[in-house]
Protein backbone atom coordinates (compact mmCIF):
# COMPACT_ATOMS: atom_id res chain seq x y z
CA UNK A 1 18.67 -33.41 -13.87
CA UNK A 2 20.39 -30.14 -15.51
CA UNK A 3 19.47 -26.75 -14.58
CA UNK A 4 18.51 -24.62 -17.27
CA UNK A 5 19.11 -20.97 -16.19
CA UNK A 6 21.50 -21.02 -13.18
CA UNK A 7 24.16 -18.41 -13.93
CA UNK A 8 27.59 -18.75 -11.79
CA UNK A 9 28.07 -14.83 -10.90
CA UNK A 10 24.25 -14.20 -10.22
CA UNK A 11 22.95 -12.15 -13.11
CA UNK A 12 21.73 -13.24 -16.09
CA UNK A 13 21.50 -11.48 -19.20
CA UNK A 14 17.50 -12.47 -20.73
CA UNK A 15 17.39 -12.67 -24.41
CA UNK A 16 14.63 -10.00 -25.04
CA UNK A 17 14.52 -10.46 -28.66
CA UNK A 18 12.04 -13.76 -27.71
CA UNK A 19 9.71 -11.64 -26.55
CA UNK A 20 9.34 -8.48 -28.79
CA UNK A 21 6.72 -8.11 -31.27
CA UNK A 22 3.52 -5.93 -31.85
CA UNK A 23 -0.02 -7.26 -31.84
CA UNK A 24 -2.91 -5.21 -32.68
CA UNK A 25 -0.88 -2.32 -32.73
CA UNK A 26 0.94 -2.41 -29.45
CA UNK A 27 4.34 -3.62 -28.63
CA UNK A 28 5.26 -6.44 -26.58
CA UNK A 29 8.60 -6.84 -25.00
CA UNK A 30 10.19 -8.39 -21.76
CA UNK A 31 11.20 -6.29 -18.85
CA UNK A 32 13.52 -6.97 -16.33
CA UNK A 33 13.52 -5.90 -12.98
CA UNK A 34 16.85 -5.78 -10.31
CA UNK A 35 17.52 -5.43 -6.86
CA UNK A 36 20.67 -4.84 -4.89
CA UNK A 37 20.87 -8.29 -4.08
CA UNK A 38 20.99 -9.58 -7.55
CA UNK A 39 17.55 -10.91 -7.28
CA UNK A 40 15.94 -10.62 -10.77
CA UNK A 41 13.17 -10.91 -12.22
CA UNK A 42 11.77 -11.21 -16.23
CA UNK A 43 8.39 -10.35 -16.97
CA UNK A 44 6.36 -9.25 -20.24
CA UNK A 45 3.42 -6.98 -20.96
CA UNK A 46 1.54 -10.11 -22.28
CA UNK A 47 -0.67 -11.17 -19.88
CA UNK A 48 2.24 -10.18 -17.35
CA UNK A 49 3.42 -13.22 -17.32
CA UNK A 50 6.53 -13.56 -15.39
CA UNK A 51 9.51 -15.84 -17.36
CA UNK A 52 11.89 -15.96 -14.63
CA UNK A 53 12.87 -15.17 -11.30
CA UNK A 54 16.48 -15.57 -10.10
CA UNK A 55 17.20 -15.59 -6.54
CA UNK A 56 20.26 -17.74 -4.15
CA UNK A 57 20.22 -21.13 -2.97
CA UNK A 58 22.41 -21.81 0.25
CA UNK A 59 25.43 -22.15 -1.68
CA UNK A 60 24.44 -18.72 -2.99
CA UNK A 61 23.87 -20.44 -6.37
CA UNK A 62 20.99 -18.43 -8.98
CA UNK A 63 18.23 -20.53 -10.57
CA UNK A 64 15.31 -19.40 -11.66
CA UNK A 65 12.36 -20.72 -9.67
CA UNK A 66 9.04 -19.36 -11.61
CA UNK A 67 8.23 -21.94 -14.92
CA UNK A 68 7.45 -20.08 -17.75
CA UNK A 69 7.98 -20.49 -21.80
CA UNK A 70 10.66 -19.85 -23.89
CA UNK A 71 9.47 -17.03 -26.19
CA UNK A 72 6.20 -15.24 -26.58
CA UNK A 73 5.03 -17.45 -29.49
CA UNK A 74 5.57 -20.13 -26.86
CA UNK A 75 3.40 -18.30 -24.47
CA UNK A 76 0.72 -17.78 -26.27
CA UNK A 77 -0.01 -21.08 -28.00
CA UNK A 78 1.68 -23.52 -25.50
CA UNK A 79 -0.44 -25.82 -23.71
CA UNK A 80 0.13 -23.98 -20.23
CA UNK A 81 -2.45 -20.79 -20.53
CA UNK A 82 -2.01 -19.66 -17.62
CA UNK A 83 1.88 -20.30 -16.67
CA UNK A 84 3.19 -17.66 -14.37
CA UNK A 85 0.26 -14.91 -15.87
CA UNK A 86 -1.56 -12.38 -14.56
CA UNK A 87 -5.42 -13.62 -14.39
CA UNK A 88 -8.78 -11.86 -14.88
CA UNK A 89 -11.42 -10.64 -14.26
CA UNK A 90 -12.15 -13.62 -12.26
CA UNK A 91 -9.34 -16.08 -11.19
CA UNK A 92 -10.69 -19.94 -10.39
CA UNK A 93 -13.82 -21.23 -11.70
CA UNK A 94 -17.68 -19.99 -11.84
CA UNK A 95 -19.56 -22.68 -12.00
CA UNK A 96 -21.59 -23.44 -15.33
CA UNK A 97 -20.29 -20.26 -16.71
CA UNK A 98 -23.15 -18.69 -15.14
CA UNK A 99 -23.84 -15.82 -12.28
CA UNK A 100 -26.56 -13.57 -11.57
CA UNK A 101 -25.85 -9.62 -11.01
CA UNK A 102 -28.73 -6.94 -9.72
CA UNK A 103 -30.94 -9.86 -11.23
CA UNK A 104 -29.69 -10.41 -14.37
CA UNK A 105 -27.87 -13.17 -16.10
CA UNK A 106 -24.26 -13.80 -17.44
CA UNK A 107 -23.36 -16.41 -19.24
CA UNK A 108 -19.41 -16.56 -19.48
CA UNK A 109 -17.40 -19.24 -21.57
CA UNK A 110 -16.93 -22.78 -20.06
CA UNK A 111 -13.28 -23.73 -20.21
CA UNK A 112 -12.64 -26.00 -17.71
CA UNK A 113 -15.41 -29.23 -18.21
CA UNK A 114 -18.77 -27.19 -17.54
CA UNK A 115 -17.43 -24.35 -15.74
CA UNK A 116 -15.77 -21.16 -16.36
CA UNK A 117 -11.84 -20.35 -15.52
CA UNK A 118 -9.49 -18.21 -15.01
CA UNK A 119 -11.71 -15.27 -16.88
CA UNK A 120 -12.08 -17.35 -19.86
CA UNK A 121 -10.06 -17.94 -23.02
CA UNK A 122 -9.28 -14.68 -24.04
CA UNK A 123 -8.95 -13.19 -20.44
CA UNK A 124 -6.57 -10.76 -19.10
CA UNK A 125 -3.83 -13.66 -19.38
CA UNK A 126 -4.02 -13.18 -23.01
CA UNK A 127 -3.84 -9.08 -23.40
CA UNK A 128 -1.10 -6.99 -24.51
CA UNK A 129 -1.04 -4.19 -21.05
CA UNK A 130 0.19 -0.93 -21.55
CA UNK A 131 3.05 -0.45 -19.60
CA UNK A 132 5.40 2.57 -17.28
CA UNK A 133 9.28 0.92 -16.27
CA UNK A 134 9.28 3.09 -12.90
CA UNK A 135 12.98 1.77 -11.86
CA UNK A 136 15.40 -1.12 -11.63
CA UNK A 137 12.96 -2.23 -8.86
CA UNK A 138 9.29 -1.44 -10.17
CA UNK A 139 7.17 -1.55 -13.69
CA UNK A 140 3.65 -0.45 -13.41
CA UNK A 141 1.01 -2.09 -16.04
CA UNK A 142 -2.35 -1.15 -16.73
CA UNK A 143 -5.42 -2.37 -18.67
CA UNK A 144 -8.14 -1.33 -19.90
CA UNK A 145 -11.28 -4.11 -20.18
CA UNK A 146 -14.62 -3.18 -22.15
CA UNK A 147 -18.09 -3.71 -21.32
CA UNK A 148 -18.85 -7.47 -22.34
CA UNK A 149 -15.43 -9.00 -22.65
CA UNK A 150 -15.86 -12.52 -22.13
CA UNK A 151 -19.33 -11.78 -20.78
CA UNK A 152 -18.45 -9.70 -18.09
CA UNK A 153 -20.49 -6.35 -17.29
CA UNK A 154 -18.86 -2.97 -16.96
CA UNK A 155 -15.58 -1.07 -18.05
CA UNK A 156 -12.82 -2.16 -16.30
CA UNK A 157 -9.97 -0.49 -15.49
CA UNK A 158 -7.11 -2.10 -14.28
CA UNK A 159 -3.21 -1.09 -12.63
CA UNK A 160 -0.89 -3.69 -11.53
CA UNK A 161 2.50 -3.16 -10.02
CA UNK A 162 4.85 -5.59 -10.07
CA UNK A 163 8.18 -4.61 -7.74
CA UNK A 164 11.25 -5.64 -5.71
CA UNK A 165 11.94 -4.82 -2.48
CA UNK A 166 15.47 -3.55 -1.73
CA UNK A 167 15.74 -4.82 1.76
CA UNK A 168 14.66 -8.37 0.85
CA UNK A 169 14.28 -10.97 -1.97
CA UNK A 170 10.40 -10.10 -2.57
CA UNK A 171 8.20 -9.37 -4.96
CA UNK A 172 5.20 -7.24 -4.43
CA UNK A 173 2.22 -7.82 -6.97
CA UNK A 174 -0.23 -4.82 -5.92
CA UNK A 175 -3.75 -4.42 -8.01
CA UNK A 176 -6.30 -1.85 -8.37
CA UNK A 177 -9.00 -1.70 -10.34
CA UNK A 178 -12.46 0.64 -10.92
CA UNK A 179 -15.58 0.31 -12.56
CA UNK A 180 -18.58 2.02 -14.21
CA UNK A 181 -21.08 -0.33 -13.78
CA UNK A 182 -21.56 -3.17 -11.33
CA UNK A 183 -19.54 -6.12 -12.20
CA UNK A 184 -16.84 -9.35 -10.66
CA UNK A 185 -13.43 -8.95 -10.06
CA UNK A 186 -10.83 -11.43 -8.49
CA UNK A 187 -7.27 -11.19 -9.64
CA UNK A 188 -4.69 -13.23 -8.77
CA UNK A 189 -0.91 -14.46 -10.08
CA UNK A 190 -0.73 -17.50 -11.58
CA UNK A 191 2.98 -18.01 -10.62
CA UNK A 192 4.15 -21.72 -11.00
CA UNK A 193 6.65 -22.20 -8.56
CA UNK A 194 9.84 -24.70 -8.17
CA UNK A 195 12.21 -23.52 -5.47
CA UNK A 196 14.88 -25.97 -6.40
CA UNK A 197 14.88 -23.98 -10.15
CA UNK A 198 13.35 -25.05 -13.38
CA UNK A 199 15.64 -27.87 -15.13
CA UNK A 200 15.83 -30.71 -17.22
CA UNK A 201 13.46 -32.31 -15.71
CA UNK A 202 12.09 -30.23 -13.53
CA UNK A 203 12.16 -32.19 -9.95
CA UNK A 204 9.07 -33.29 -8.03
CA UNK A 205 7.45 -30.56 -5.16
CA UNK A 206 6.57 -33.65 -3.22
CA UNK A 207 9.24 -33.03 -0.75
CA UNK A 208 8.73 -29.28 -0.20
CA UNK A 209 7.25 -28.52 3.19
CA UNK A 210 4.10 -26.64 3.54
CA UNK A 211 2.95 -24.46 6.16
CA UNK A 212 -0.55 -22.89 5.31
CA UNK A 213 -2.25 -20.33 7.70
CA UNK A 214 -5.73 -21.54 7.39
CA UNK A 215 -8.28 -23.62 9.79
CA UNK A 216 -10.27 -23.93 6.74
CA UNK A 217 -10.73 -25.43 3.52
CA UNK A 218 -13.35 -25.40 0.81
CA UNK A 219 -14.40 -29.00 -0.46
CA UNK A 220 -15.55 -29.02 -4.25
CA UNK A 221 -17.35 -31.47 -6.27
CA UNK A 222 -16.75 -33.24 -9.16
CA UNK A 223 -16.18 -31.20 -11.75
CA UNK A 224 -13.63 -29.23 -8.92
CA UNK A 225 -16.70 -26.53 -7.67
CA UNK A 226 -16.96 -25.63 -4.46
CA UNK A 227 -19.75 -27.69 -2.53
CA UNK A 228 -21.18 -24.28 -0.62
CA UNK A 229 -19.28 -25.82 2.41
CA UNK A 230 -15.99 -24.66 4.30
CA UNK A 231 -14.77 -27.57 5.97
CA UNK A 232 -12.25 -27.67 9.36
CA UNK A 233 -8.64 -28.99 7.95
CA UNK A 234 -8.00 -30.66 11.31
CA UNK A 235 -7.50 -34.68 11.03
CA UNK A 236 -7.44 -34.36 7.00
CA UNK A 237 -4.81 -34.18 4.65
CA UNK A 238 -5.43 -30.05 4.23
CA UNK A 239 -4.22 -29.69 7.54
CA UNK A 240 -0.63 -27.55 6.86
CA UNK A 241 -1.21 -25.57 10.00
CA UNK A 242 2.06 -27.68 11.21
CA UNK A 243 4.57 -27.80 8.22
CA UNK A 244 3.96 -31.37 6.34
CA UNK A 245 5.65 -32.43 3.11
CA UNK A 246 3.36 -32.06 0.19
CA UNK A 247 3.97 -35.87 -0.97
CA UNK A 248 3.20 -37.06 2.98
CA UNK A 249 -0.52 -37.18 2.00
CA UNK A 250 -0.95 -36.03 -1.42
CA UNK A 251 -1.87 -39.64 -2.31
CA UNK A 252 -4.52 -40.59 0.41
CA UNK A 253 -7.78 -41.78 -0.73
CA UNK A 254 -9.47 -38.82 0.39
CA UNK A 255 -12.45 -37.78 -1.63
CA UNK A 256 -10.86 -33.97 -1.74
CA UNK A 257 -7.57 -35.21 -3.35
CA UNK A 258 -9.53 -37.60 -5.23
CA UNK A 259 -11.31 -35.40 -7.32
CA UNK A 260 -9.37 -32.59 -7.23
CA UNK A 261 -5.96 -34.93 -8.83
CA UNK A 262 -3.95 -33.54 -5.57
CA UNK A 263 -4.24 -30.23 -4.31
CA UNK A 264 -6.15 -27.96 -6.09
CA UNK A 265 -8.18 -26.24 -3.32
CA UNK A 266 -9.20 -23.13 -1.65
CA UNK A 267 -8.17 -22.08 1.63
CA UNK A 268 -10.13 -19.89 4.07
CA UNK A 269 -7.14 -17.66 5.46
CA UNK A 270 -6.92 -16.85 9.23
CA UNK A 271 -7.79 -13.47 8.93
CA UNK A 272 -8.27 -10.70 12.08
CA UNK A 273 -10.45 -8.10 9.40
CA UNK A 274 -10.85 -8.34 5.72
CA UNK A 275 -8.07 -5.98 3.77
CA UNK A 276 -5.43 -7.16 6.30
CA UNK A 277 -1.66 -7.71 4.45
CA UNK A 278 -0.91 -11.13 6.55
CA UNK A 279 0.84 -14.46 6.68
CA UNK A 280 -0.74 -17.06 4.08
CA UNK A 281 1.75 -19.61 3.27
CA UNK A 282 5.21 -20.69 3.01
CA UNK A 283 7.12 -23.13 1.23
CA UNK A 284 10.95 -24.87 1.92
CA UNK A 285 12.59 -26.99 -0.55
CA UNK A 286 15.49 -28.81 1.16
CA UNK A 287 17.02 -29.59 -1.63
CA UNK A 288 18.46 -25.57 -2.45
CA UNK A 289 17.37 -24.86 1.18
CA UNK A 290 15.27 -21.87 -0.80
CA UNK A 291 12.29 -20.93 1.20
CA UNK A 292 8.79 -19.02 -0.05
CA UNK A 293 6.63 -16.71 2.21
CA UNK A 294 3.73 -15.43 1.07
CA UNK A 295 1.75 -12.79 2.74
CA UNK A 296 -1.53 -11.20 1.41
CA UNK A 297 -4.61 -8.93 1.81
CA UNK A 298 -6.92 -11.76 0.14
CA UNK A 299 -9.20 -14.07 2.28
CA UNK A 300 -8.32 -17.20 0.22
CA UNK A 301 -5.15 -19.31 -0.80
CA UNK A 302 -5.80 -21.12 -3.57
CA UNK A 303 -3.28 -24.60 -3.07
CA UNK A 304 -2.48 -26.31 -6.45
CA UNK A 305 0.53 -28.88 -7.09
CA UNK A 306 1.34 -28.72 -10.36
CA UNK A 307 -1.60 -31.98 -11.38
CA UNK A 308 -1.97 -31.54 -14.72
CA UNK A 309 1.53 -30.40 -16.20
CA UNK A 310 2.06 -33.05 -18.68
CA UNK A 311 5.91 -32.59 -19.30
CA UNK A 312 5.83 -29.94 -21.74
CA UNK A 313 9.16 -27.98 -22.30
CA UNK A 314 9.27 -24.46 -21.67
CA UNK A 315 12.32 -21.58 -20.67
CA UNK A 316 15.69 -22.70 -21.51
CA UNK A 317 15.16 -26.37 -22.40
CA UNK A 318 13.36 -27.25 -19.05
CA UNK A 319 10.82 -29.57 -18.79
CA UNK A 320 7.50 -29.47 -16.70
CA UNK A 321 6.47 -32.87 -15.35
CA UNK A 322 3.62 -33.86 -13.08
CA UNK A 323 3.99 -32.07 -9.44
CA UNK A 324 6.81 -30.28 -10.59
CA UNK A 325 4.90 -26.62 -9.86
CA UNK A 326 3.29 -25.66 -6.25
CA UNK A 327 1.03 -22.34 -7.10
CA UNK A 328 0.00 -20.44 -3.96
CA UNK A 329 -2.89 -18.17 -5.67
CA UNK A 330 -3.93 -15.35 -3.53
CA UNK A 331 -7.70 -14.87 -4.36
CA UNK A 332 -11.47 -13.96 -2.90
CA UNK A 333 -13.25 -17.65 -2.76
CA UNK A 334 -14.07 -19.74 -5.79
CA UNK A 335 -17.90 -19.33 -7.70
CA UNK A 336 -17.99 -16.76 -4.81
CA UNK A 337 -20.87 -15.30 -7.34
CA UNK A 338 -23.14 -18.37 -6.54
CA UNK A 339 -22.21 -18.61 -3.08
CA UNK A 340 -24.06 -15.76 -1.29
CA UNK A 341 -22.42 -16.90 1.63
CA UNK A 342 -18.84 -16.40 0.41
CA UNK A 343 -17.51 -12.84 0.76
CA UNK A 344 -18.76 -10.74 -2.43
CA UNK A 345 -16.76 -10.49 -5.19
CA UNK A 346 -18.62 -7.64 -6.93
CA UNK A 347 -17.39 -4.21 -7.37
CA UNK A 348 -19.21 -1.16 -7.42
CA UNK A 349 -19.12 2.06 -9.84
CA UNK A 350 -16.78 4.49 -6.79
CA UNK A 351 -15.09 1.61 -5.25
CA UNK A 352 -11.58 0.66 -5.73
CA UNK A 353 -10.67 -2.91 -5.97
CA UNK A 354 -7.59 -3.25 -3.90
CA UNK A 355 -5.02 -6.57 -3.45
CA UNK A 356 -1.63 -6.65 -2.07
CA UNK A 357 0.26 -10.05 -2.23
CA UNK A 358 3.68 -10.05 -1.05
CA UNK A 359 6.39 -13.45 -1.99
CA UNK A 360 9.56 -13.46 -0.01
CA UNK A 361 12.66 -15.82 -0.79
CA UNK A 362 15.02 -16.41 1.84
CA UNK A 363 17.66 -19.50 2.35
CA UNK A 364 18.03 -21.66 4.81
CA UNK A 365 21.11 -23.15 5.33
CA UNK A 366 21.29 -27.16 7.33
């Protein structure tokens, strides 16, 4: 196994030129953000997708620990859509492409089997955002959705922040969003994490430890749609209230895992009130001795390992195999539009649509 970005002094120099070119008359370029730890982190205005993040193992070694591709031509036609992106207007899946609002019907593209995902095929993973560098630390991007793109009602408009934290290795991804006419919104990061850093290949998450703040799951069906039940993780595999390794259980012949290739579920957050910035997840990989905390405002965790990556090469040579990626996507419930008894997704003409998702690295040392 060879690392692919892992520079010896802890800063990296990113090769911009990868990423720079105009479409549809705006520019896109790569961006990179600095804090006084030397934590850094690459992202572009394309579907602000994040290519790297650098942080310390416990030899105070940099990797970067975020998969992403190579180049912007990479990015958009690589067989990843979603690697490391920003997603829109609705992340997960609606089932059927189908969802009824003040008793009328959508019908959205079906990209995923019969089902719609990830706000479709040309969703906000795919647009060129406008964008304001605020500092070393912060870069605010913004967005601007029509009326009817990819089926969805209303104008959109959008403002992400991505920034560092001085005092600590974390990110903050913050999100805010209005509307002029009723319509769904559920953003989330798509970030495709390795904390031992991307390489050649990239190793296995199996042996990261999860810990998962959640007496709750959401079981899905077939064709990976929630069944309309939330289901107690105690005495199941989805039980991470206790840290477990992600490969202790992964391949049990439950029906979950079963059908959902691994871990590819929903869940239900331990929550005191809705809107509450909280403990969701963490991961450790012993291996670096890097550890992930992830804190959020959502009411959902979506848990996915990394099923389907097939071993495509991305960033710097490194290749993506099976399980190499844990994602941790903080999100409102899946096909919460045909669930009336999942927390609404639907936002209002006056109301703000408001997430705060916080990732914190930190090292532990044996």
């Amino acid at each position: 196994m060879k690392n692919t970005l892992s520079p010896s002094n802890g800063h990296y120099t990113f090769n911009k030129e990868k990423f720079k070119k105009v479409i549809d008359g705006k520019n896109v370029d790569l961006f990179v953000l600095e804090n006084k730890h030397g934590m850094q982190v690459a992202v572009t205005n394309y579907g602000c997708a994040i290519t790297a993040i650098m942080v310390p193992d416990k030899e105070n070694n940099f990797d970067n620990i975020i998969l992403s591709y190579d180049s912007l031509d990479d990015l958009i036609h690589g067989p990843e859509p979603f690697l490391s992106t920003t997603i829109g207007r609705y992340g997960n899946r609606i089932a059927k492409g189908k969802f009824y609002l003040n008793n009328k019907e959508y019908n959205l593209a079906t990209n995923n089997g019969p089902n719609h995902l990830h706000g479709g095929p040309t969703g906000f993973h795919t647009k060129v955002w406008d964008y304001h560098q605020v500092s070393d630390q912060k870069i605010v991007f913004t967005y601007k959705s029509k009326d009817g793109e990819e089926g969805f009602p209303g104008n959109l408009k959008i403002e992400m922040i991505y920034e560092l934290l001085n005092d600590s290795n974390s990110i903050t991804f913050e999100y805010k969003a209005t509307t002029d006419a009723p319509t769904l919104v559920n953003l989330t990061n798509h970030g495709f994490f390795n904390l031992a850093g991307t390489a050649n290949p990239t190793p296995s998450i199996e042996d990261n430890k999860v810990l998962i703040n959640a007496n709750y799951y959401i079981p899905i069906d077939e064709t990976s749609i929630p069944t309309g039940e939330i289901h107690k993780v105690e005495n199941t595999p989805f039980d991470f209230r206790i840290p477990y390794n992600i490969g202790d259980r992964i391949n049990d012949k439950h029906e979950q895992l079963i059908r959902g290739a691994g871990y590819d579920h929903c869940f239900v957050l331990n929550k005191k009130e809705r809107n509450e910035l909280s403990f969701a997840a963490s991961c450790f990989d012993p291996k670096s001795g890097r550890k992930m905390d992830v804190f959020t405002t959502e009411l959902g965790v979506q848990l996915y390992t990394g099923n389907w990556l097939g071993g495509f090469t991305g960033a710097n040579g490194a290749t993506f195999p099976e399980r190499s990626a844990i994602c941790f996507e903080a999100q409102n419930f899946p096909d919460s539009p045909n669930q009336t008894h999942f927390p609404s997704p639907v936002l209002n003409p006056g109301e703000t649509y408001y997430q705060k998702s916080i990732y914190t690295f930190t090292v532990e040392k044996n």
